[in-house]
N, C-alpha and C. Protein backbone atom coordinates (compact mmCIF):
# COMPACT_ATOMS: atom_id res chain seq x y z
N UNK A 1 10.64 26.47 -12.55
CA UNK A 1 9.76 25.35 -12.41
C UNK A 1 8.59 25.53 -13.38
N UNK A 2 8.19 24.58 -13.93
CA UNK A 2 6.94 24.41 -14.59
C UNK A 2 6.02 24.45 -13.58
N UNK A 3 4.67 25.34 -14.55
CA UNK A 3 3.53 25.87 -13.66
C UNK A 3 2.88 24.54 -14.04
N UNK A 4 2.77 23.95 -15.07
CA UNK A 4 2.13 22.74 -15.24
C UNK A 4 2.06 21.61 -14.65
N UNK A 5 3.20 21.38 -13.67
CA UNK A 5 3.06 20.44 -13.13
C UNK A 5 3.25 21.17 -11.76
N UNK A 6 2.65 22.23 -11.19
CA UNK A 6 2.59 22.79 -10.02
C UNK A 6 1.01 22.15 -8.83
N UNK A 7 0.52 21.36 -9.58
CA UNK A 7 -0.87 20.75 -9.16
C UNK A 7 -0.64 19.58 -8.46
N UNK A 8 1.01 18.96 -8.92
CA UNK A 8 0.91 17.32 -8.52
C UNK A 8 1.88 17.54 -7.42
N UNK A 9 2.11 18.61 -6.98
CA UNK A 9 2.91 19.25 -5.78
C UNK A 9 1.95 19.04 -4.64
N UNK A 10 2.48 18.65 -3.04
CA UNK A 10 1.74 18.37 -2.17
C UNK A 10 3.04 19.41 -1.48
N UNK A 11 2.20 19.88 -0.45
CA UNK A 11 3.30 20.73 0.93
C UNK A 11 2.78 19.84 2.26
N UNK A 12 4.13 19.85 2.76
CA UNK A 12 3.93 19.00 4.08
C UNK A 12 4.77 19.95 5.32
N UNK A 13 4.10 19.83 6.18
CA UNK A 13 4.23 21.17 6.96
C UNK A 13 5.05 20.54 8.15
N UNK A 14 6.59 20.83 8.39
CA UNK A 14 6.84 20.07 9.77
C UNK A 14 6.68 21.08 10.33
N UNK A 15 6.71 20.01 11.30
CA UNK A 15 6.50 21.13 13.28
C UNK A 15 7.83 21.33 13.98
N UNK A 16 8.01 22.12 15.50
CA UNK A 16 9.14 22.38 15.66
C UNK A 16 9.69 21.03 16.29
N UNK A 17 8.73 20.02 16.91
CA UNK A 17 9.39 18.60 17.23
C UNK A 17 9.74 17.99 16.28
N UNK A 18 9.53 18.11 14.84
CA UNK A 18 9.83 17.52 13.43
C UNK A 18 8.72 16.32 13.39
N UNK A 19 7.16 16.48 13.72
CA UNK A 19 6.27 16.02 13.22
C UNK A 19 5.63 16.19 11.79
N UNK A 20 5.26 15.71 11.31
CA UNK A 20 4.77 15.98 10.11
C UNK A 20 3.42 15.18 9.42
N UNK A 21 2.20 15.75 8.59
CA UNK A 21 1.07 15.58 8.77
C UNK A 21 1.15 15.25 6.67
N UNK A 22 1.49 13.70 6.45
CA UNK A 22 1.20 13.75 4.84
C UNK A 22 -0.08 14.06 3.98
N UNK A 23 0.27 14.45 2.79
CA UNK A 23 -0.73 14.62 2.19
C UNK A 23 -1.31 13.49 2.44
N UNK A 24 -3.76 13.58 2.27
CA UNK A 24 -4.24 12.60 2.23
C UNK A 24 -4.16 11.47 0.94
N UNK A 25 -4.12 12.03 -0.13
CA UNK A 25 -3.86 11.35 -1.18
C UNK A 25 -2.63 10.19 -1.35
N UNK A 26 -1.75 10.80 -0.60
CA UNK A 26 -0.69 9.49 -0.38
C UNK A 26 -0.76 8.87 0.57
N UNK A 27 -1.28 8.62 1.79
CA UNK A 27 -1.14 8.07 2.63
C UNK A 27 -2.47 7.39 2.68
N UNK A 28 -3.48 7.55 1.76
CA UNK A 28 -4.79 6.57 1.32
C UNK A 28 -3.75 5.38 0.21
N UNK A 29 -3.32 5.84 -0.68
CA UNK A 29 -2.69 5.26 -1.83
C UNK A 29 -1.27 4.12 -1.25
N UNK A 30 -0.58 4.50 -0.33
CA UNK A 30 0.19 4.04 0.85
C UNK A 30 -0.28 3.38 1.73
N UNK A 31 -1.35 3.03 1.81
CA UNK A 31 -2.50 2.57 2.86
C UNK A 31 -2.03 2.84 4.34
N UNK A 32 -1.80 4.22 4.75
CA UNK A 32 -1.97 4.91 5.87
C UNK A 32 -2.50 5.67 6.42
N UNK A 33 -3.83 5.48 6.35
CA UNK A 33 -4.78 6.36 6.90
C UNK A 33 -4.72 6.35 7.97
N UNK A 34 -4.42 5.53 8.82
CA UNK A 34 -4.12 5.30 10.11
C UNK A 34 -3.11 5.64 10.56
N UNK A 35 -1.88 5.73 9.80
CA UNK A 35 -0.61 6.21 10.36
C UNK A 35 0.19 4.86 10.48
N UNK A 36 1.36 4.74 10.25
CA UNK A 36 2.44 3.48 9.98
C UNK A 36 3.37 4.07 9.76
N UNK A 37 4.64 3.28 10.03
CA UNK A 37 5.96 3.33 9.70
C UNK A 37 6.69 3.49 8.30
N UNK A 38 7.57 4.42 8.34
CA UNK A 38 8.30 5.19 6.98
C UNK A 38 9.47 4.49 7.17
N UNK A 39 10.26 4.40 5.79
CA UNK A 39 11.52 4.24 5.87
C UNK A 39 11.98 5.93 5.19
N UNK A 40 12.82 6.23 5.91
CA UNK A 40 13.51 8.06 5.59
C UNK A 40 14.76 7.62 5.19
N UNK A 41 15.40 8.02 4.15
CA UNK A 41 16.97 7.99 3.28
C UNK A 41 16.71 9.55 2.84
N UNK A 42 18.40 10.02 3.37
CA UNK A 42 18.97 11.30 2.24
C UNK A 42 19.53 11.31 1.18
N UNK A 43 19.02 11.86 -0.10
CA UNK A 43 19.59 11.78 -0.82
C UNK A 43 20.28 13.06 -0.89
N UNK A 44 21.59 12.29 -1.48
CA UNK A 44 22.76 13.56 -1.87
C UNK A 44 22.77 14.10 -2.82
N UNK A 45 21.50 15.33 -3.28
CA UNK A 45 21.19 15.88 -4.40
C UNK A 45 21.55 16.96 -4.19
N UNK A 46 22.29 17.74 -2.92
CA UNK A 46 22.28 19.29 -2.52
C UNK A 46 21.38 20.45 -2.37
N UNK A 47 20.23 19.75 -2.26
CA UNK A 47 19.03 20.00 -1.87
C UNK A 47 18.47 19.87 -0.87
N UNK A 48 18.92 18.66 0.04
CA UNK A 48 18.39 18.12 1.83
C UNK A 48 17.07 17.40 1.00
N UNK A 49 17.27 16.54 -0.49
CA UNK A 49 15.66 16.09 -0.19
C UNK A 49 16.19 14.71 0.51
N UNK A 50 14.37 14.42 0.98
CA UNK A 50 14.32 13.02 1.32
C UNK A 50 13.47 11.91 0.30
N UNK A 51 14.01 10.64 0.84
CA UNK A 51 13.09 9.79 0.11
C UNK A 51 12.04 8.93 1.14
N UNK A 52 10.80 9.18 1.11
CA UNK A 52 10.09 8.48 2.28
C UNK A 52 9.21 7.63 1.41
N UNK A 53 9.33 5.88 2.33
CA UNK A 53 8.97 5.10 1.65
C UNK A 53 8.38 4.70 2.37
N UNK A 54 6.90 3.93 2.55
CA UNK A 54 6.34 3.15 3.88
C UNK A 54 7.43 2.04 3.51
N UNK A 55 7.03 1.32 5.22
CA UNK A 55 6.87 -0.05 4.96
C UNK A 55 5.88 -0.83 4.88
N UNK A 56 6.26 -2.32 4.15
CA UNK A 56 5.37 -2.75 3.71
C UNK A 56 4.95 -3.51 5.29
N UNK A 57 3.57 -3.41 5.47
CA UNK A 57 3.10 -4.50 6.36
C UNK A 57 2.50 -5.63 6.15
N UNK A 58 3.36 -6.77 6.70
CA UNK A 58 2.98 -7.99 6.21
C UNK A 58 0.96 -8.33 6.72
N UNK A 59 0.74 -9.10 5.30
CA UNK A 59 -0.75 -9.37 4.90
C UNK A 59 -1.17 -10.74 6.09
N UNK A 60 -2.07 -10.62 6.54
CA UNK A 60 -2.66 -11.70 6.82
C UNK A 60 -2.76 -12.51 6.25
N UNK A 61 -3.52 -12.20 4.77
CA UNK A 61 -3.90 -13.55 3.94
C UNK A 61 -5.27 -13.80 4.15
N UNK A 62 -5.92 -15.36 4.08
CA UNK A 62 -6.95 -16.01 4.43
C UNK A 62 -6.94 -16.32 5.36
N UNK A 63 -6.64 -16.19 6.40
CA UNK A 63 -6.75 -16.85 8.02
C UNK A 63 -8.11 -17.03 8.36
N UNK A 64 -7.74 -18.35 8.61
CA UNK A 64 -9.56 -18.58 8.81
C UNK A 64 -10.31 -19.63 7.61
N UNK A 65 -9.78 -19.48 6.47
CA UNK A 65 -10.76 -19.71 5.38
C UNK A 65 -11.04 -21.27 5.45
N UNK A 66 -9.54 -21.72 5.14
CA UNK A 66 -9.52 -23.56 5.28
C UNK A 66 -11.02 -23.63 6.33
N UNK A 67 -10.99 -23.30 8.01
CA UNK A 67 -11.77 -24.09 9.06
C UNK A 67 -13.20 -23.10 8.27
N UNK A 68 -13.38 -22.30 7.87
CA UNK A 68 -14.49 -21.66 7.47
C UNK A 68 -14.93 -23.00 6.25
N UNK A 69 -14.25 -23.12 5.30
CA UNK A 69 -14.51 -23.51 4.25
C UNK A 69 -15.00 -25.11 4.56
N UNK A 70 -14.42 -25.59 4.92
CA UNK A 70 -14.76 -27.00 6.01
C UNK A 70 -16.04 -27.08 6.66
N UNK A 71 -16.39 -25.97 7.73
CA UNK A 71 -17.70 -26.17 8.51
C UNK A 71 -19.20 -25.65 7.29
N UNK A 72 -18.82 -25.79 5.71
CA UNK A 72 -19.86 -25.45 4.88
C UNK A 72 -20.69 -27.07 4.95
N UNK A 73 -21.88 -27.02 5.10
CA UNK A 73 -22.86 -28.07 4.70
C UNK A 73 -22.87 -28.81 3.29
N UNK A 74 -22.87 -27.65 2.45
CA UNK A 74 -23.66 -28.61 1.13
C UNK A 74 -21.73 -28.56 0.54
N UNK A 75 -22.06 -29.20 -0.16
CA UNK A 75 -20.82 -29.75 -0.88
C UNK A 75 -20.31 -29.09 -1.53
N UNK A 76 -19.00 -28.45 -2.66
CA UNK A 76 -19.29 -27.51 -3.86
C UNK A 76 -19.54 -29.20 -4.97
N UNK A 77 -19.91 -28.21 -6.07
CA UNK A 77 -20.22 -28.99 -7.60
C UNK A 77 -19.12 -29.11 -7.88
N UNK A 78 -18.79 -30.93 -8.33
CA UNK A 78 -17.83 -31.40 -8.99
C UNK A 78 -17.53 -30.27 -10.50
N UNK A 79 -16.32 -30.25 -10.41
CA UNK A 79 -15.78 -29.58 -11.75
C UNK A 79 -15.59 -30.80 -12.85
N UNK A 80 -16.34 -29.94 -14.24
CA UNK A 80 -16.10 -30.84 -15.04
C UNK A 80 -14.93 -30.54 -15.88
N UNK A 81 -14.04 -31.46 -16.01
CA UNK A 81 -12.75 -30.93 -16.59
C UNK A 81 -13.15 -31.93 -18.03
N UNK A 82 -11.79 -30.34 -18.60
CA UNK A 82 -12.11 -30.54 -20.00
C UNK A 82 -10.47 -30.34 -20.65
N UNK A 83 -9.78 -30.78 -21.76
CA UNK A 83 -9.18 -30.97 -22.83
C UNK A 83 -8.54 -30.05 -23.53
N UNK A 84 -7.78 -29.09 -23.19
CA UNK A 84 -7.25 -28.15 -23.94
C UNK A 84 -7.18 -28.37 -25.35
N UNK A 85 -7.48 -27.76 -26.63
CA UNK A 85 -7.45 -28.00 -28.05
C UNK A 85 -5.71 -28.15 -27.99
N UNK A 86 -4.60 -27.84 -28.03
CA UNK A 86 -3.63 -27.95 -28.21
C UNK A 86 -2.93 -28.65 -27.35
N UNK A 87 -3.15 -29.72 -26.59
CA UNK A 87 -2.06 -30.68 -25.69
C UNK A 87 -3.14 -32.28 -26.37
């Protein structure tokens, strides 16, 4: 193994129930700081590795914004539209 890339190595420590505690760096970057659901696949490399992928959790979005945007008082400023040089 290259010592050079011995830095971008993380160890993940299971337990004897097969818990396991990820590095913080991925599971900030994964947005699991909180802890969420993995998808686990074996790959058949003859190694026993795995591939752990979150899942994605579906976004809220703007909820809210339309009735927010509505109960505003002052008006927004008409846009002044303008003419693309090429059409």
């Amino acid at each position: 193994m290259d010592y050079y890339f011995m830095a971008d190595l993380n160890t993940l420590t299971l337990t004897a129930k097969g818990q396991a505690q990820f590095p913080v760096g991925w599971r900030r970057q994964a947005g699991l700081l909180r802890g969420g659901p993995c998808d686990v696949r074996v790959i058949d490399d003859g190694r026993q590795s795995l591939l752990i992928t979150p899942r994605i959790q579906k976004r809220r979005g703007a909820v809210g914004l339309l009735a927010h945007l509505k109960r505003q008082k002052l008006p927004f400023p008409k846009v002044e539209r303008h003419v693309l040089p090429y059409k």
